[in-house]
C-alpha atoms as a PDB file:
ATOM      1  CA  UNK A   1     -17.559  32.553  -3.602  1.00  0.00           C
ATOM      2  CA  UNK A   2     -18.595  30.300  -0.124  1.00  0.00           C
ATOM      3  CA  UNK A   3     -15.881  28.529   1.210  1.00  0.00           C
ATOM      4  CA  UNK A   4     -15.466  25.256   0.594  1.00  0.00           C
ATOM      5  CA  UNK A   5     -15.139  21.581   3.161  1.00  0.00           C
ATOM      6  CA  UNK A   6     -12.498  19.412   2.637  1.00  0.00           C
ATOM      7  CA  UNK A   7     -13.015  16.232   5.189  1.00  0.00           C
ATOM      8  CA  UNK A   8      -9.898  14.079   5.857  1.00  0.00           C
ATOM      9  CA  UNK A   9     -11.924  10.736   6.373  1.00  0.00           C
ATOM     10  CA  UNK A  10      -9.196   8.152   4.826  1.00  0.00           C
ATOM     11  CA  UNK A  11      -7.289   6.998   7.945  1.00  0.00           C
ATOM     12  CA  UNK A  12      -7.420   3.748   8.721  1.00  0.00           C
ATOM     13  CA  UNK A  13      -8.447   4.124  12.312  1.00  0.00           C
ATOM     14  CA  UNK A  14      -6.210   1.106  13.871  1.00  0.00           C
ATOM     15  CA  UNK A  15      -6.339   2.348  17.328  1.00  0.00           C
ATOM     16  CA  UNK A  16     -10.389   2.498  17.094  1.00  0.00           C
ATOM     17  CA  UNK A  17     -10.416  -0.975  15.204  1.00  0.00           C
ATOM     18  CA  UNK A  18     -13.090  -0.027  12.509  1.00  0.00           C
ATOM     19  CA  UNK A  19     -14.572   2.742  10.525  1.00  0.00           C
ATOM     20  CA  UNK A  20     -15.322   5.751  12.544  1.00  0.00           C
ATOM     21  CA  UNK A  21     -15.448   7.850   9.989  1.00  0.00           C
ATOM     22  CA  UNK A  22     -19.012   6.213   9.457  1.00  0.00           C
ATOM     23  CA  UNK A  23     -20.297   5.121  12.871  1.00  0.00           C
ATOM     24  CA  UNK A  24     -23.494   6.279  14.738  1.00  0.00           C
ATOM     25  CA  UNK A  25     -23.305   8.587  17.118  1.00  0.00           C
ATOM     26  CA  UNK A  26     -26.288  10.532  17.343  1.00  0.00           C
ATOM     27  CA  UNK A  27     -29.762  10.158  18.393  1.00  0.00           C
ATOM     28  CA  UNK A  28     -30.993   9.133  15.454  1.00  0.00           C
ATOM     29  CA  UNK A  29     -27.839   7.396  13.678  1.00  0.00           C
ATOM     30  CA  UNK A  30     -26.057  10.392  12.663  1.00  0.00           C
ATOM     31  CA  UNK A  31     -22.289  10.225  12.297  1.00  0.00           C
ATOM     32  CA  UNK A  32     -19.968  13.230  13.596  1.00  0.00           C
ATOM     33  CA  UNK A  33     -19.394  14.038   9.881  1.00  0.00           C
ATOM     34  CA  UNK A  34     -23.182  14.671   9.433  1.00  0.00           C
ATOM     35  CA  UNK A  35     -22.647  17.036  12.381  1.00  0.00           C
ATOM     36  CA  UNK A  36     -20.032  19.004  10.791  1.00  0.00           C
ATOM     37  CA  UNK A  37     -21.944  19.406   7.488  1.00  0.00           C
ATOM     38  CA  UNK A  38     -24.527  20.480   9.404  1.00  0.00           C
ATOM     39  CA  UNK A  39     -22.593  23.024  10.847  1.00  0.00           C
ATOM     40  CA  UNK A  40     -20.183  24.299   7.999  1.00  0.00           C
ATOM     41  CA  UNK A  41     -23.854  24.398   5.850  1.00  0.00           C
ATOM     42  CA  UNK A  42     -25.325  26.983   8.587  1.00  0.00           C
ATOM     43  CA  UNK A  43     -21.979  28.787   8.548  1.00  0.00           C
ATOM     44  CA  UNK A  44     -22.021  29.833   5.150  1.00  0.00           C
ATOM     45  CA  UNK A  45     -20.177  27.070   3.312  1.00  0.00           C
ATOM     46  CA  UNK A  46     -21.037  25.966  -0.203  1.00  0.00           C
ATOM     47  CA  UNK A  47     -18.942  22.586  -1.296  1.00  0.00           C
ATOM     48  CA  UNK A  48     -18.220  19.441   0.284  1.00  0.00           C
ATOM     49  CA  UNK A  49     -15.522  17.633  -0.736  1.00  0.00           C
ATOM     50  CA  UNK A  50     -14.034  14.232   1.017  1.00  0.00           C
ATOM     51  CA  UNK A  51     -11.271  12.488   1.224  1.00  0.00           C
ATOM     52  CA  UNK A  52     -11.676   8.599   1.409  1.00  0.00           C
ATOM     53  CA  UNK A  53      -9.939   5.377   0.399  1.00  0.00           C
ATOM     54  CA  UNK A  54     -11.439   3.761  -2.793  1.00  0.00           C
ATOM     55  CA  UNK A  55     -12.009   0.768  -0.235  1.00  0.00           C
ATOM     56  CA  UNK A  56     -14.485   2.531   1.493  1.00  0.00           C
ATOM     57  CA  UNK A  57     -16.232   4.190  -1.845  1.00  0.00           C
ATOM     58  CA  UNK A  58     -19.784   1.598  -1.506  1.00  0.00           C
ATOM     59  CA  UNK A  59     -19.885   2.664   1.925  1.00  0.00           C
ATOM     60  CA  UNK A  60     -19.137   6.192   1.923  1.00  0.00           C
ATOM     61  CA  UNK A  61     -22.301   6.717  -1.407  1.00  0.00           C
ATOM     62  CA  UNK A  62     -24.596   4.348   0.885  1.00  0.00           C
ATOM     63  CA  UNK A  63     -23.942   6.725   4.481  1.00  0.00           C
ATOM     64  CA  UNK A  64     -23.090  10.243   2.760  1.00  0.00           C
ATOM     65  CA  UNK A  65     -23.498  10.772  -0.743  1.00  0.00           C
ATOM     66  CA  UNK A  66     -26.516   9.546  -1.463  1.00  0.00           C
ATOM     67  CA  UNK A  67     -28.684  10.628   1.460  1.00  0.00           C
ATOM     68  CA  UNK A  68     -27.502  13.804   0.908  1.00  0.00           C
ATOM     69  CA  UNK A  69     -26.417  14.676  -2.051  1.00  0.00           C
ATOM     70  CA  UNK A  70     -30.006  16.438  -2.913  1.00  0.00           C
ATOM     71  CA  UNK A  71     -29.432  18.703  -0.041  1.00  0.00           C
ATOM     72  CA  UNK A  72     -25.896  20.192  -0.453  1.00  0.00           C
ATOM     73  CA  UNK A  73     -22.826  20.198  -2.988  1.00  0.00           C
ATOM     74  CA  UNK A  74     -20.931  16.438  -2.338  1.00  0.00           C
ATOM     75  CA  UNK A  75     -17.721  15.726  -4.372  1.00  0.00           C
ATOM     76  CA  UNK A  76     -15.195  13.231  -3.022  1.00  0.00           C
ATOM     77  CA  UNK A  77     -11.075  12.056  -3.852  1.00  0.00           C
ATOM     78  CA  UNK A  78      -9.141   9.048  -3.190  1.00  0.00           C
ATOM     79  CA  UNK A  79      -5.936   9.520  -1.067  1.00  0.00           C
ATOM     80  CA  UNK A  80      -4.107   6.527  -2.241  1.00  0.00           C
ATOM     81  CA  UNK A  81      -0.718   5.492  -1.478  1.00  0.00           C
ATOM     82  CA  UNK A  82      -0.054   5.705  -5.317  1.00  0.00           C
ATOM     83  CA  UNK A  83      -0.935   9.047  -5.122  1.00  0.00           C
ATOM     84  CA  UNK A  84       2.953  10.510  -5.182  1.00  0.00           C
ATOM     85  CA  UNK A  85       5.230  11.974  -8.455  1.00  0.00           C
ATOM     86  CA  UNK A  86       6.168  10.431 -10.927  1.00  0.00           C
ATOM     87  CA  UNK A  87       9.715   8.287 -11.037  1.00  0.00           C
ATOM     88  CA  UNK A  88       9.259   7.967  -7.105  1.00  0.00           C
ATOM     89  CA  UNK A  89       7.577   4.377  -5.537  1.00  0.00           C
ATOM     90  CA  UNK A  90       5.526   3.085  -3.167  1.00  0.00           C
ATOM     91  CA  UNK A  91       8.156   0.933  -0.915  1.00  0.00           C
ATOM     92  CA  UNK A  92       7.122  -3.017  -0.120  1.00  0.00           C
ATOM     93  CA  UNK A  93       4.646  -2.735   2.923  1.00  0.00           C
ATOM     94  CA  UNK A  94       3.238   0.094   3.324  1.00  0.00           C
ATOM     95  CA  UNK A  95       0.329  -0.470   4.732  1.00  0.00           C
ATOM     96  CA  UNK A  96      -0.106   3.935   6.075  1.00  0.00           C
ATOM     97  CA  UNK A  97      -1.671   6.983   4.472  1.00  0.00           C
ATOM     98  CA  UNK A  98       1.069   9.220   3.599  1.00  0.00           C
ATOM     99  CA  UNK A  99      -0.317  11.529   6.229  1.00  0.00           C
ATOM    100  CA  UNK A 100      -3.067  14.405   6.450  1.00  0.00           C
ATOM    101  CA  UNK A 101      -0.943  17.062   4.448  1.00  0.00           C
ATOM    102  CA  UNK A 102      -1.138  14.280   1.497  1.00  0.00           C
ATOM    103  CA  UNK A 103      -4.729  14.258   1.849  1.00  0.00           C
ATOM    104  CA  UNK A 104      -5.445  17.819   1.983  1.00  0.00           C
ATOM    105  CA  UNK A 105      -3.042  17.733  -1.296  1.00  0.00           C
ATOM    106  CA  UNK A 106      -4.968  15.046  -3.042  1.00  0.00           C
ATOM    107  CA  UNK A 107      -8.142  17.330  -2.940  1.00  0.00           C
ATOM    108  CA  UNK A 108      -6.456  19.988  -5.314  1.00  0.00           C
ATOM    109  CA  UNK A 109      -8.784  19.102  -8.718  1.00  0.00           C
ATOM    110  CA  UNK A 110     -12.273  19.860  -6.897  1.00  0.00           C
ATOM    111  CA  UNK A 111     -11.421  22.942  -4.799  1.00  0.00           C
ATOM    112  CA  UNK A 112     -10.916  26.104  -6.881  1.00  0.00           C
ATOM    113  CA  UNK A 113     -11.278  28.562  -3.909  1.00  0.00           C
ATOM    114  CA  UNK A 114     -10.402  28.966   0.439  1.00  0.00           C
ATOM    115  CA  UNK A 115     -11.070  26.207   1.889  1.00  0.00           C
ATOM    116  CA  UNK A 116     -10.886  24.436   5.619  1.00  0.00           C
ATOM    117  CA  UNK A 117      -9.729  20.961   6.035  1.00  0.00           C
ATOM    118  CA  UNK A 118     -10.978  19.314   9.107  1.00  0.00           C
ATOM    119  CA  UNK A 119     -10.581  15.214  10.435  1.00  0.00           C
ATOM    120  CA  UNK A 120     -14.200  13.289   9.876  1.00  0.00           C
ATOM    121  CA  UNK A 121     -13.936  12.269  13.780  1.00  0.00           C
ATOM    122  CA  UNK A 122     -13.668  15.543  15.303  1.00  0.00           C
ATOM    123  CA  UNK A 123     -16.774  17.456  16.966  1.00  0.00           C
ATOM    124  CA  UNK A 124     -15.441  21.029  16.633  1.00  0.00           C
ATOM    125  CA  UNK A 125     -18.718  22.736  17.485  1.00  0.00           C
ATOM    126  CA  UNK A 126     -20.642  25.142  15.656  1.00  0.00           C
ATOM    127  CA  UNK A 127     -19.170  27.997  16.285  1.00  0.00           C
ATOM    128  CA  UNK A 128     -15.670  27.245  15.021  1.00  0.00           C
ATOM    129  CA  UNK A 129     -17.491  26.430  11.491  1.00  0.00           C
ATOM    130  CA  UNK A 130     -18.644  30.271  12.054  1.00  0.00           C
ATOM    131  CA  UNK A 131     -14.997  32.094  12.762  1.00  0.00           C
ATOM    132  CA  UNK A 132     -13.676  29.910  10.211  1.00  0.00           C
ATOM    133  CA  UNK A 133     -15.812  30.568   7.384  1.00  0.00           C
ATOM    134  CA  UNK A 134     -15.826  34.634   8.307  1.00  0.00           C
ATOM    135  CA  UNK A 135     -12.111  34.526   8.055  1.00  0.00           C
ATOM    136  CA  UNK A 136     -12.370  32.397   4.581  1.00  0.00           C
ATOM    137  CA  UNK A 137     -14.567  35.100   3.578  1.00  0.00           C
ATOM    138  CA  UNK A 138     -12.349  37.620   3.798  1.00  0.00           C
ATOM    139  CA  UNK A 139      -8.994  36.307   2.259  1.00  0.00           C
ATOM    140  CA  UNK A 140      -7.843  36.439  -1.181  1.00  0.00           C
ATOM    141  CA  UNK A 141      -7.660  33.442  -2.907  1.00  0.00           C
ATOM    142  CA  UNK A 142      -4.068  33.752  -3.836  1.00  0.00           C
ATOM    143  CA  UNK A 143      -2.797  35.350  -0.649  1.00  0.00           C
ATOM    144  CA  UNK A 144      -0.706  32.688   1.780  1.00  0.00           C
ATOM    145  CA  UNK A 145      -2.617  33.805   4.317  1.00  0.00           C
ATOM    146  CA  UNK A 146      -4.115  30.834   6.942  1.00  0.00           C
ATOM    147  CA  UNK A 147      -6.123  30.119  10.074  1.00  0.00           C
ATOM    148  CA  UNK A 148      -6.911  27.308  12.032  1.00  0.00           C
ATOM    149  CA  UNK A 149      -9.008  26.955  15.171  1.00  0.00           C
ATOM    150  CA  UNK A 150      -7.670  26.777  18.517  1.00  0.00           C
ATOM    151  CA  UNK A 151      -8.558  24.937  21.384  1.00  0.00           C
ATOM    152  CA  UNK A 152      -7.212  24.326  24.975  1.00  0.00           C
ATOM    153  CA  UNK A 153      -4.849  21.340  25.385  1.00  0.00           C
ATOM    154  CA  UNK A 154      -7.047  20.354  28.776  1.00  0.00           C
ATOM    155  CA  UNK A 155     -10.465  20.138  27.025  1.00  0.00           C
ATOM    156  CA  UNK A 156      -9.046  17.759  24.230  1.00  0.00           C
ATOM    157  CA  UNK A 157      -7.536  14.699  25.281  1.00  0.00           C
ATOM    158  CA  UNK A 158      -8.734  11.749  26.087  1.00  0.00           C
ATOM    159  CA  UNK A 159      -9.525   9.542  28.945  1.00  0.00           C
ATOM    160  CA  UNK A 160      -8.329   6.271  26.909  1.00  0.00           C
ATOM    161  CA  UNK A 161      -5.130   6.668  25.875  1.00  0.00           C
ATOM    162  CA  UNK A 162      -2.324   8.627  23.834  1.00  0.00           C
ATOM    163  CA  UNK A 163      -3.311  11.561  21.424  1.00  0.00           C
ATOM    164  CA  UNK A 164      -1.607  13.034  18.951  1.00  0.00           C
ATOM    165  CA  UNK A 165      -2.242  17.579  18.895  1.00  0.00           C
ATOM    166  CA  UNK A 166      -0.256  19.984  17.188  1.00  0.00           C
ATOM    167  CA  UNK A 167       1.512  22.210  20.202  1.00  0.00           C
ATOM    168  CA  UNK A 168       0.962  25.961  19.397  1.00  0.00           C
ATOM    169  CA  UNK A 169       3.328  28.749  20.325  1.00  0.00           C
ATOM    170  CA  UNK A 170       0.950  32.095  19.882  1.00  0.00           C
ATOM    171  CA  UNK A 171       2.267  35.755  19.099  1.00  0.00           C
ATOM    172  CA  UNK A 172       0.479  38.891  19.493  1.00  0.00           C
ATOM    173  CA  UNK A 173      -2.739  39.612  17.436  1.00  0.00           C
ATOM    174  CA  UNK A 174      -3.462  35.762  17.151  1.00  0.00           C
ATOM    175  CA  UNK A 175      -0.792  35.307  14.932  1.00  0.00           C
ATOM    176  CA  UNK A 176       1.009  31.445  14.755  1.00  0.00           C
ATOM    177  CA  UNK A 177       4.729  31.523  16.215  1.00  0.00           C
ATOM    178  CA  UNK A 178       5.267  27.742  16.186  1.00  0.00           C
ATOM    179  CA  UNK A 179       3.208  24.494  16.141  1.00  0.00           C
ATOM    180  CA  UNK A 180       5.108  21.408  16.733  1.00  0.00           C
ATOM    181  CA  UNK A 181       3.402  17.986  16.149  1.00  0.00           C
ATOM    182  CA  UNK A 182       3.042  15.697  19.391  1.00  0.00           C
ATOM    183  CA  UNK A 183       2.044  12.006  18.700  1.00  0.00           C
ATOM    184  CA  UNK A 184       1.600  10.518  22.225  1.00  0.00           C
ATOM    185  CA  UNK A 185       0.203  13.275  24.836  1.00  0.00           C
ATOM    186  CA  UNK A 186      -1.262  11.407  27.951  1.00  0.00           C
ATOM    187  CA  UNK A 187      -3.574  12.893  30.546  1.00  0.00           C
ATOM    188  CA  UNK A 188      -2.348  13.361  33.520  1.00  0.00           C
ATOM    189  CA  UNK A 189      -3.798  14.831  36.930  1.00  0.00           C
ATOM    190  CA  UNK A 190      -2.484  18.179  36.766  1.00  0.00           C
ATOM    191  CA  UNK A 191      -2.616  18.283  32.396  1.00  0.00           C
ATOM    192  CA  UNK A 192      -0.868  16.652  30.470  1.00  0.00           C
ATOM    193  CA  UNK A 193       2.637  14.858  29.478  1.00  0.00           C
ATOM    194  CA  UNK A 194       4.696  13.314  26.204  1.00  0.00           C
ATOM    195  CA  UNK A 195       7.957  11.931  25.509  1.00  0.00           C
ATOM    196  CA  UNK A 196       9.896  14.462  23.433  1.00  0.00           C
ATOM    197  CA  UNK A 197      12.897  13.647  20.669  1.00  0.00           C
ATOM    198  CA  UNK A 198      15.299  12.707  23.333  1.00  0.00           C
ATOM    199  CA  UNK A 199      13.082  10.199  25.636  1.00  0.00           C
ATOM    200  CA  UNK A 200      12.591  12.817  27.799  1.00  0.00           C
ATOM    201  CA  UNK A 201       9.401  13.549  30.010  1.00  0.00           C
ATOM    202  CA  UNK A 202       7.976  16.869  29.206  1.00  0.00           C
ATOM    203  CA  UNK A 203       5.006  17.803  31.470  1.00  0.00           C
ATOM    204  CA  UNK A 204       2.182  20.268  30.293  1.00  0.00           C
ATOM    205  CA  UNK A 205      -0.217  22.481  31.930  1.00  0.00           C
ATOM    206  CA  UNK A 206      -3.650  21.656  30.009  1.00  0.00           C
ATOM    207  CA  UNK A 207      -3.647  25.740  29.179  1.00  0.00           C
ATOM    208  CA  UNK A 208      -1.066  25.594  25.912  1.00  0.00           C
ATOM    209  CA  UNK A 209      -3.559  26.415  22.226  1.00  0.00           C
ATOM    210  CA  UNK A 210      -3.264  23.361  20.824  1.00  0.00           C
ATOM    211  CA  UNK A 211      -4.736  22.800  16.951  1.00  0.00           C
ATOM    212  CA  UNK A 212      -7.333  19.768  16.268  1.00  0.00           C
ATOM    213  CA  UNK A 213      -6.477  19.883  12.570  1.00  0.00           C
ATOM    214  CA  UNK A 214      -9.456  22.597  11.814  1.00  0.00           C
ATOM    215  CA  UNK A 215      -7.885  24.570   9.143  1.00  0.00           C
ATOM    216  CA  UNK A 216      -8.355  27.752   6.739  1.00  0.00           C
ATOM    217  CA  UNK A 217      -6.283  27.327   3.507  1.00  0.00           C
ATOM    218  CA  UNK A 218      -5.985  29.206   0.157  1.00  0.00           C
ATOM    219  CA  UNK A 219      -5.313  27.316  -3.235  1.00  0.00           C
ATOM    220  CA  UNK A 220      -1.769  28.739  -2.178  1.00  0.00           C
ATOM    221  CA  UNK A 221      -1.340  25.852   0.207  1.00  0.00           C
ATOM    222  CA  UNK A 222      -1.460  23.230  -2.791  1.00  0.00           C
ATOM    223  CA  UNK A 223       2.146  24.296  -3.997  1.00  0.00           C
ATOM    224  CA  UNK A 224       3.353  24.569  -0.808  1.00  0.00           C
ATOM    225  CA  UNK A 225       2.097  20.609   0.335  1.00  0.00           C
ATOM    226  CA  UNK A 226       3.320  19.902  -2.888  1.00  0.00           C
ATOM    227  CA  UNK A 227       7.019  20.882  -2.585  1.00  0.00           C
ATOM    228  CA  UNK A 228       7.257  19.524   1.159  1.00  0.00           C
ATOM    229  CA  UNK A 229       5.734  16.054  -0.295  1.00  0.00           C
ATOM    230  CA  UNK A 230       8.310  15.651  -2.551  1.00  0.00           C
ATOM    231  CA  UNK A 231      11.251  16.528  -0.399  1.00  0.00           C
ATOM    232  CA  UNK A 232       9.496  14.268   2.249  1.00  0.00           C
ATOM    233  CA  UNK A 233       9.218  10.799   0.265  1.00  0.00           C
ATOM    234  CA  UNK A 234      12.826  11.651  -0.939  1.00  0.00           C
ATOM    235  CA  UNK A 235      14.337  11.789   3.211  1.00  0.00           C
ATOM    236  CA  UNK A 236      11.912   9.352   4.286  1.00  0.00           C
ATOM    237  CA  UNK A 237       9.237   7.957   2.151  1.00  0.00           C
ATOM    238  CA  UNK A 238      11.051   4.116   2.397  1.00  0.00           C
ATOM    239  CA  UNK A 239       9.878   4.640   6.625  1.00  0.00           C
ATOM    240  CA  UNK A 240       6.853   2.670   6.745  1.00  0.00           C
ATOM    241  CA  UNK A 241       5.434   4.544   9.153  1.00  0.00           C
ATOM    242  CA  UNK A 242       6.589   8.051   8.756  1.00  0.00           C
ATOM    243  CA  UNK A 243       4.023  10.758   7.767  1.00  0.00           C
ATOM    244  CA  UNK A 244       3.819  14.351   6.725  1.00  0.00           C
ATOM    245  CA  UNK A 245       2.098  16.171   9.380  1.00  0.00           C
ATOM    246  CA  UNK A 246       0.016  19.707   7.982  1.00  0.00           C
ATOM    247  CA  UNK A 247       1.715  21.042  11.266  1.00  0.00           C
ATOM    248  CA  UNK A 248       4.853  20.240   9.776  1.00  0.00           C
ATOM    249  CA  UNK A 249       4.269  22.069   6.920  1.00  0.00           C
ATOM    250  CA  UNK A 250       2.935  24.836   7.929  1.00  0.00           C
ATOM    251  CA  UNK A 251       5.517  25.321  11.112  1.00  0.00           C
ATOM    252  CA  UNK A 252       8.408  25.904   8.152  1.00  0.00           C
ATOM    253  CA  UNK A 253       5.900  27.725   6.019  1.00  0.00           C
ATOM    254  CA  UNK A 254       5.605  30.200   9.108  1.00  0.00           C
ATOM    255  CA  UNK A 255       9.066  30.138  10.244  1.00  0.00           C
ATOM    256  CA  UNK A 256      10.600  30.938   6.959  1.00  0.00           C
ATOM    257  CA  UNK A 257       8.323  33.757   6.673  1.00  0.00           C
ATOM    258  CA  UNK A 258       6.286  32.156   3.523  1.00  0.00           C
ATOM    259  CA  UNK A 259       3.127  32.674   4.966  1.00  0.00           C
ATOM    260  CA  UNK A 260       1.224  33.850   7.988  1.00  0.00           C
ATOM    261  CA  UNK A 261      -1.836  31.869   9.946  1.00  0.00           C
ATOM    262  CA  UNK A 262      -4.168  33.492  12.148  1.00  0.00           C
ATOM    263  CA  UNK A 263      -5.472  31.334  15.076  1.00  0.00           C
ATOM    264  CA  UNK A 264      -8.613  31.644  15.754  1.00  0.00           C
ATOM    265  CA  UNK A 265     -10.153  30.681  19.070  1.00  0.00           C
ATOM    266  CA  UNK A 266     -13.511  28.583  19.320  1.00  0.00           C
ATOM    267  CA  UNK A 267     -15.367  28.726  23.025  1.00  0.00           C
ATOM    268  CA  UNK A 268     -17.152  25.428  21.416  1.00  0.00           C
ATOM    269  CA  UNK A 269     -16.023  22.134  23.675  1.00  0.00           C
ATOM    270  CA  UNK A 270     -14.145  19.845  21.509  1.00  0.00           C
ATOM    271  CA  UNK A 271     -14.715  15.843  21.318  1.00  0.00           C
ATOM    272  CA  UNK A 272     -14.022  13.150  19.603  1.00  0.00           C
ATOM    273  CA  UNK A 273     -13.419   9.508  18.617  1.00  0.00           C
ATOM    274  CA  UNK A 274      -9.929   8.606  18.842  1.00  0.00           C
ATOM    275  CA  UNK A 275     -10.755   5.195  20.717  1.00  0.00           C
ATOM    276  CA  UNK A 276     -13.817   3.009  20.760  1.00  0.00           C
ATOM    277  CA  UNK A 277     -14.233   4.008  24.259  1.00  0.00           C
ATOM    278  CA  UNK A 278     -14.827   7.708  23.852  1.00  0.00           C
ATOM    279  CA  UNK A 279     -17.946   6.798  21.896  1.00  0.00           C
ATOM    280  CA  UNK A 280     -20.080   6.729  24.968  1.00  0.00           C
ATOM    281  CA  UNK A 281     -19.076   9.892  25.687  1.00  0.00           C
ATOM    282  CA  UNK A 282     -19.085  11.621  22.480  1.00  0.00           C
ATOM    283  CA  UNK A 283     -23.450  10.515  22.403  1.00  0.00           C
ATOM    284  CA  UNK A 284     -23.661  12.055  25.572  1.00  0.00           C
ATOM    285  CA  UNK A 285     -22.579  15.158  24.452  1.00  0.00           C
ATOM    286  CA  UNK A 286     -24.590  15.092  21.411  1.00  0.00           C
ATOM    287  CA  UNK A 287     -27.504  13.969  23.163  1.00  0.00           C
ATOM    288  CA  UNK A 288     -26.883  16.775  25.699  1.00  0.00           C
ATOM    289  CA  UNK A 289     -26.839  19.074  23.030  1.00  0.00           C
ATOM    290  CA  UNK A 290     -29.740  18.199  20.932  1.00  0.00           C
ATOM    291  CA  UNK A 291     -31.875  18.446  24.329  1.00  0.00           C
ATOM    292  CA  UNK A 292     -31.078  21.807  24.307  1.00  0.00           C
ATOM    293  CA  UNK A 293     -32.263  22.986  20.793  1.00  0.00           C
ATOM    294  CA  UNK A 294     -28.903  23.614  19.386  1.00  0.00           C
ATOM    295  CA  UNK A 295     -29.548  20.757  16.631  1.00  0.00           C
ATOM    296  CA  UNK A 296     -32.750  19.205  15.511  1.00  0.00           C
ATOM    297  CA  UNK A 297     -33.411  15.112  15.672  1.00  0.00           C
ATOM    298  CA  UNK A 298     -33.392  13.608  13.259  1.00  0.00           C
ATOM    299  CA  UNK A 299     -30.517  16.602  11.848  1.00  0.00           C
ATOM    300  CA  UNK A 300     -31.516  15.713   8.480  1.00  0.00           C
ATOM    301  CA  UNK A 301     -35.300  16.377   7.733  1.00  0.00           C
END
């Protein structure tokens, strides 16, 4: 069975003020998600499926779906905020997603095999689509045995502002140790710094794996998302803002032994869209490499 795509493209994207998800980036008014279907297509995957609000359903058939749907497998979910158990509610304004472990959860009825789960406004590069898919390849659908794709803290932040990466801690033979969630890493000179728990400055070097939310799941996840959701909306669902991390998840999955995750590294440059000014530079790169015959113009012929 080919692995299948699961594309996290319901966030609201407040801190770009519109819908990323969707906008033109390429030479010839490609998106970044047409990019990574591109790429997960060469790599060997077989299924599509996204993740989107039912706001957004007009627009996502008139960009994605139907321009492509005669080339490639395209199935999509809703990640609602009435997407949660029954005899638990949604508390008086919430306005936020319920966070990207939610969404990978919501995608349960259309995947029926391994699977990666990546953001829609991430460039991960082509060859992380290839590692990825080899290592979905090879692991047995029931097994809780994971992946995701590392990169280096220093090559993914942003000139713009804050950024929220998943800190990794890795052991010997690439295996994940720790990953810890940071929501507001700033560039600095010499790397990088955030605010930990306590209000206290911690300073990094730029060198520390950090993940980009590219990751290699069995169905095996499902039950384990679906536990943590639970116990989350129960501690802290009635937060407006709070949400449940997959680093979260998988950090207790890992530390109580449940299951294992292999990192896997990508030499591919990261980029991205996390503010409306890194769009200039996210066409450069594109542009830079489309002039040098790593992907055709327009990308879908």
């Amino acid at each position: 069975m080919k692995p299948i795509l699961v594309i996290l493209a319901a966030g609201i994207g407040n801190r770009y003020g519109g819908l990323k998800q969707m906008d033109q980036v390429g030479p010839s008014g490609e998106t970044i998600v047409d990019y990574a279907i591109y790429d997960a297509g060469r790599a060997g995957f077989g299924k599509v499926v996204f993740v989107i609000r039912k706001s957004i359903e007009k627009e996502f058939h008139e960009v994605f779906l139907t321009p492509l749907r005669s080339k490639l497998d395209i199935d999509y979910v809703f990640q609602e905020l009435q997407n949660i158990p029954e005899g638990l509610s949604v508390p008086a304004g919430r306005i936020k997603p319920w966070g990207t472990s939610h969404a990978v959860l919501v995608s349960e009825p259309k995947v029926d095999g391994p699977f990666a789960a990546i953001n829609a406004d991430d460039f991960y590069g082509a060859r992380a689509y290839a590692v990825m898919a080899d290592f979905l390849r090879n692991v047995k659908a029931d097994d809780a045995s994971f992946s995701l794709v590392g990169y280096k803290l220093g090559t993914a932040l942003s000139e713009h502002g804050t950024v929220a990466r998943g800190v990794c801690e890795v052991a010997e033979k690439g295996l994940l140790r720790t990953i810890v969630e940071r929501t507001c890493i700033e560039k600095t000179a010499d790397g990088a710094r955030f605010l930990n728990e306590a209000g206290q400055e911690v300073r990094l070097t730029g060198r520390e794996t950090v993940s980009m939310n590219f990751w290699g799941f069995t169905p095996a996840f499902f039950g384990f998302a679906r536990t943590e959701f639970e116990a989350f909306l129960k501690d802290r669902g009635n937060d407006l803002k709070s949400e449940l991390y997959i680093p979260l998840v998988v950090n207790k999955l890992v530390k109580n032994g449940q299951a294992s995750v292999k990192v896997l590294p990508s030499a591919d440059k990261w980029f991205g869209v996390t503010y409306r000014e890194d769009k200039p530079r996210v066409m450069a790169e594109i542009a830079r490499l489309v002039a040098a015959g790593k992907y055709p113009t327009p990308l879908w012929r």
